[in-house]
N, C-alpha and C. Protein backbone atom coordinates (compact mmCIF):
# COMPACT_ATOMS: atom_id res chain seq x y z
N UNK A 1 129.14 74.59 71.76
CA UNK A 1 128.52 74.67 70.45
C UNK A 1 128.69 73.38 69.65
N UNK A 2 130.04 72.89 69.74
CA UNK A 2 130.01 71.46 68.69
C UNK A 2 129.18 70.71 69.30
N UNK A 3 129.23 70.15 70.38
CA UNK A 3 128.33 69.12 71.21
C UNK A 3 126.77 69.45 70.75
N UNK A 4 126.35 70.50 70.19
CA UNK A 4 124.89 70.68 70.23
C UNK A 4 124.61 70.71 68.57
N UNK A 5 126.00 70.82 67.71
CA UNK A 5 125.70 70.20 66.26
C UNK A 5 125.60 68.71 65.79
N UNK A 6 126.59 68.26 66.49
CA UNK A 6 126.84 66.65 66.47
C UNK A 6 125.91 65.67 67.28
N UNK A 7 124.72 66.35 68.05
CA UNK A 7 124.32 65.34 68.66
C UNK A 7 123.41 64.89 67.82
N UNK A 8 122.49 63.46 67.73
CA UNK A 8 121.47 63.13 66.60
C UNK A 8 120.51 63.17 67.55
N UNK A 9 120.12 61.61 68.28
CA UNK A 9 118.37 61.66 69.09
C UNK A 9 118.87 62.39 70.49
N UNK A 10 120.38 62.18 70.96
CA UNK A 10 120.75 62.25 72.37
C UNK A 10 120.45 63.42 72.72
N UNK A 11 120.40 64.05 74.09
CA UNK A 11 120.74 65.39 74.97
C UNK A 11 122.20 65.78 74.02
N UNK A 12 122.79 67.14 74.18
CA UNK A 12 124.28 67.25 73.11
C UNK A 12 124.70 67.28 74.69
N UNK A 13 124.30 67.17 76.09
CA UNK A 13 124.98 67.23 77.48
C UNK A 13 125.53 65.88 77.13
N UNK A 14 125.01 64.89 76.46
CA UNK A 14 125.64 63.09 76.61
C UNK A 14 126.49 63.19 75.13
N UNK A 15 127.08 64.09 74.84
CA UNK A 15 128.00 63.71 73.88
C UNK A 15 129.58 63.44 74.53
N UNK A 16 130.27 62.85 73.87
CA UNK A 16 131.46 62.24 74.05
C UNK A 16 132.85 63.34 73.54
N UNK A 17 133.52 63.71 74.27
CA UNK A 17 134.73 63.78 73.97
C UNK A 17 136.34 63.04 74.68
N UNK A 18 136.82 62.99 73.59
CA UNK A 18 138.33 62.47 74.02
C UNK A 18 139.54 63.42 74.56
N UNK A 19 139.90 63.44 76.05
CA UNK A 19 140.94 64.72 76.23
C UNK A 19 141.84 64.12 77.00
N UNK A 20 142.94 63.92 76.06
CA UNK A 20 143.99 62.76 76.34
C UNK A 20 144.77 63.26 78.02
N UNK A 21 144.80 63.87 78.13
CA UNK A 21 145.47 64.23 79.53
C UNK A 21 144.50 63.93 80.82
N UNK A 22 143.70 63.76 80.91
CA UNK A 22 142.66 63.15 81.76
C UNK A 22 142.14 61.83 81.35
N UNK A 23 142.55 61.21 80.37
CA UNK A 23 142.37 59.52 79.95
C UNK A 23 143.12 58.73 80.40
N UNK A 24 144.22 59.11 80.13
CA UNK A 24 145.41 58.28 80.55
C UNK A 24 146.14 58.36 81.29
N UNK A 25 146.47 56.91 82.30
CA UNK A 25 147.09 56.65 83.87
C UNK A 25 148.20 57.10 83.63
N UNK A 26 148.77 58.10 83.56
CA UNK A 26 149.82 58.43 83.46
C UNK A 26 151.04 57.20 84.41
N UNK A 27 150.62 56.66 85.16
CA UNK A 27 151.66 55.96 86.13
C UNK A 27 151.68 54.37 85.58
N UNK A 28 150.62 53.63 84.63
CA UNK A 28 150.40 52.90 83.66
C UNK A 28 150.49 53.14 82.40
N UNK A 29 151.14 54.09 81.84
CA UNK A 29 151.19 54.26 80.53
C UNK A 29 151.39 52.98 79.45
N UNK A 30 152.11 52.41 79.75
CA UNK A 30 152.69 51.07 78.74
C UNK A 30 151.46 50.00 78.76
N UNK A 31 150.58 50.19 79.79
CA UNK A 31 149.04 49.39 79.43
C UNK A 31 148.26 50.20 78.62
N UNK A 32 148.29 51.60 79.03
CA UNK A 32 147.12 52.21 78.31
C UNK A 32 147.62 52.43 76.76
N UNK A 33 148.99 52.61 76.47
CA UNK A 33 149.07 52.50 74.78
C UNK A 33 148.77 51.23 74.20
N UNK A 34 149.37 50.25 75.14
CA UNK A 34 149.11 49.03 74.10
C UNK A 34 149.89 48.67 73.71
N UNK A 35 150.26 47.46 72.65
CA UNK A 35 151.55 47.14 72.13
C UNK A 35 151.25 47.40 70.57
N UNK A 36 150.00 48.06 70.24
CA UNK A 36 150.80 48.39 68.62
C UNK A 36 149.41 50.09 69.03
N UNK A 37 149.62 50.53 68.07
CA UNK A 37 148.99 52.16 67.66
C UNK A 37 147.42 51.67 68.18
N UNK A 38 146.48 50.75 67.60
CA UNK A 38 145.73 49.97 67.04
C UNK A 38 144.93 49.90 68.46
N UNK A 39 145.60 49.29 69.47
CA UNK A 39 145.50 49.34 70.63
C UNK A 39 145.51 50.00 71.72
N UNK A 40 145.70 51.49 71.23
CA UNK A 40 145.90 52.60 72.07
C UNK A 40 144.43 53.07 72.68
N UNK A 41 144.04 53.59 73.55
CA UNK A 41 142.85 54.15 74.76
C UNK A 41 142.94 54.95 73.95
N UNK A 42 143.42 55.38 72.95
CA UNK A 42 142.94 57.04 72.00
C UNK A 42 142.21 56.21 70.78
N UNK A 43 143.09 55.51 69.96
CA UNK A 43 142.17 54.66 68.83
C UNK A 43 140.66 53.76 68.72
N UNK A 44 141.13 53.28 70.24
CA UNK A 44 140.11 52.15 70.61
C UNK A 44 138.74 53.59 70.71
N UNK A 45 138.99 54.30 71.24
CA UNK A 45 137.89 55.59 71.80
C UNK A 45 137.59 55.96 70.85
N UNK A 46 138.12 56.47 69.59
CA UNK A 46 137.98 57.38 68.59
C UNK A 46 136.79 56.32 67.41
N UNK A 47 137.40 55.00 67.65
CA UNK A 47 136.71 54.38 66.92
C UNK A 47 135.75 53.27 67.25
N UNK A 48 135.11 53.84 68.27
CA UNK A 48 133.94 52.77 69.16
C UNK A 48 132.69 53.54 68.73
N UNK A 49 132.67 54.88 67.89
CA UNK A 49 131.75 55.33 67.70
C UNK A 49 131.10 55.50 68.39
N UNK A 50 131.18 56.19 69.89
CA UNK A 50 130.91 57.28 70.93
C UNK A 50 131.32 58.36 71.19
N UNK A 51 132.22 58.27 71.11
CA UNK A 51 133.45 59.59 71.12
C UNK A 51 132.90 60.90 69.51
N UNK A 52 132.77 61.47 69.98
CA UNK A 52 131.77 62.72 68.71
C UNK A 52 132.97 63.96 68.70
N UNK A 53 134.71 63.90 68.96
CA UNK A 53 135.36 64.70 69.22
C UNK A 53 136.40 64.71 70.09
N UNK A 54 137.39 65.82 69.55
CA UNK A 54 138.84 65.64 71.09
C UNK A 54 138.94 66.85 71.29
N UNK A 55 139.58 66.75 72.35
CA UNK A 55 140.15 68.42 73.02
C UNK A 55 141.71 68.45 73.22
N UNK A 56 142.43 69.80 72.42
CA UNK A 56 143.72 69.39 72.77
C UNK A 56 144.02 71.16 73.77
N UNK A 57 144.45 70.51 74.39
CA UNK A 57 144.75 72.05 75.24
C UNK A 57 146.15 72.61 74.88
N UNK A 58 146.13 73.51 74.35
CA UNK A 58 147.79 74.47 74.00
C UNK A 58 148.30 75.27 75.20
N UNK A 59 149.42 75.57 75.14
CA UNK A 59 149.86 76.65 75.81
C UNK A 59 150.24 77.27 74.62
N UNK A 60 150.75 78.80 75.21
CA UNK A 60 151.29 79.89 74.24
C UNK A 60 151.83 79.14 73.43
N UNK A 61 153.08 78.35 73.54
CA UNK A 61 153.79 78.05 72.80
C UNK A 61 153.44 76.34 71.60
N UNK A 62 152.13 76.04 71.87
CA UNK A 62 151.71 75.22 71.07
C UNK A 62 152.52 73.82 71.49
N UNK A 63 153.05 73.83 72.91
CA UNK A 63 154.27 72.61 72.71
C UNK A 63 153.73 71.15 72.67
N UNK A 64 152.21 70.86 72.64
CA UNK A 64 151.31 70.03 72.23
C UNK A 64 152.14 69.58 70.91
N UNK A 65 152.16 70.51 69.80
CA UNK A 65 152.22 69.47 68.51
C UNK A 65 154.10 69.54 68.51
N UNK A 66 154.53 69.57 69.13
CA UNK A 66 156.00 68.83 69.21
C UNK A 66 155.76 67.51 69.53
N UNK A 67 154.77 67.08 69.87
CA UNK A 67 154.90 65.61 70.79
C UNK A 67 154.45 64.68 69.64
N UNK A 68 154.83 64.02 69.20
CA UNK A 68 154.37 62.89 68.51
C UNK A 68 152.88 62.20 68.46
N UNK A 69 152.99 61.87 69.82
CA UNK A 69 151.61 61.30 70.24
C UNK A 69 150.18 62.42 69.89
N UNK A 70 150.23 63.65 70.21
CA UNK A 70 149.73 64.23 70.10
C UNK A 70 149.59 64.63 68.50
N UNK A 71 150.68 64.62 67.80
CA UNK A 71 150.13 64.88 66.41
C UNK A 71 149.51 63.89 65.67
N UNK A 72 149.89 62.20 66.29
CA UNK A 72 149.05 61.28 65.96
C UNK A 72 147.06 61.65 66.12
N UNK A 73 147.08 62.26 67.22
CA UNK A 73 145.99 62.35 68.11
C UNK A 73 145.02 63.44 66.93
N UNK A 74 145.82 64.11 66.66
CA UNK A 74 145.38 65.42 65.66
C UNK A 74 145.41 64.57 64.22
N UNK A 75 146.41 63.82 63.37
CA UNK A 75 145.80 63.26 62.49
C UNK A 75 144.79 62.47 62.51
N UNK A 76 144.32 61.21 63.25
CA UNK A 76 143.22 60.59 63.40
C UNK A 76 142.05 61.26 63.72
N UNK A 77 142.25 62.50 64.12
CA UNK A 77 140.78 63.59 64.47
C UNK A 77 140.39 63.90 63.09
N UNK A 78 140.94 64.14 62.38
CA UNK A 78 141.17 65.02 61.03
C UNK A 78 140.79 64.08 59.99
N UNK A 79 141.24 62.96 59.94
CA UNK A 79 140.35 61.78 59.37
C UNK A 79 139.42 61.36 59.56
N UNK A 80 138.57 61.57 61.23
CA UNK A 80 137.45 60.93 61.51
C UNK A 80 136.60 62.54 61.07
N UNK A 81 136.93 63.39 61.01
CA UNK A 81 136.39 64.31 60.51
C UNK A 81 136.02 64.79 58.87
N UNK A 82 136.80 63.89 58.27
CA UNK A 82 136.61 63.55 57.05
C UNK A 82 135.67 63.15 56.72
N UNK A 83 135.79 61.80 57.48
CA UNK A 83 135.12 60.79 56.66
C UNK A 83 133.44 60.22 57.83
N UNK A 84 133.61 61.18 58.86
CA UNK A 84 132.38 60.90 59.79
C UNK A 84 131.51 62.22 59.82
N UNK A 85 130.45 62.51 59.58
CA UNK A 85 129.84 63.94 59.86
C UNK A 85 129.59 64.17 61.15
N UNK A 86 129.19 62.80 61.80
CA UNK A 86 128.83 63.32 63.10
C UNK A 86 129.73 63.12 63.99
N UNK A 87 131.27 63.50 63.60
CA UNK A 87 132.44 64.08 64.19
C UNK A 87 133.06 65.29 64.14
């Protein structure tokens, strides 16, 4: 359903989402963050203006927003949702 509100001229099949557990080399991590926030494969994505959204997957116990990274991941969503409509 979001993919088919957010799309403008495109198919909503060619919309973009960000789902950090399938982005990142887990076995390269220290390339894919980067050396400051700024530089992270989540920022750089979020703000290339393709990306129309993220997916965070929970378990029961929500142990997603214990993680830092991940609540980063959830504030910058929440801002581009602010301040972008077609996010």
């Amino acid at each position: 359903k979001h993919a088919e509100t957010v799309c403008d001229e495109n198919p909503w099949t060619e919309v973009r989402y960000w789902v950090c557990f399938c982005s990142n080399n887990q076995y390269k991590i220290d390339e894919e963050l980067g050396a400051t926030w700024q530089e992270s494969s989540f920022y750089l994505t979020l703000q290339s203006g393709h990306c129309r959204g993220t997916c965070m997957v929970l378990d029961d116990e929500a142990l997603p927003l214990m993680r830092s990274w991940c609540i980063f991941e959830l504030l910058h969503t929440v801002k581009l949702q602010a301040s972008d409509q077609a996010f």
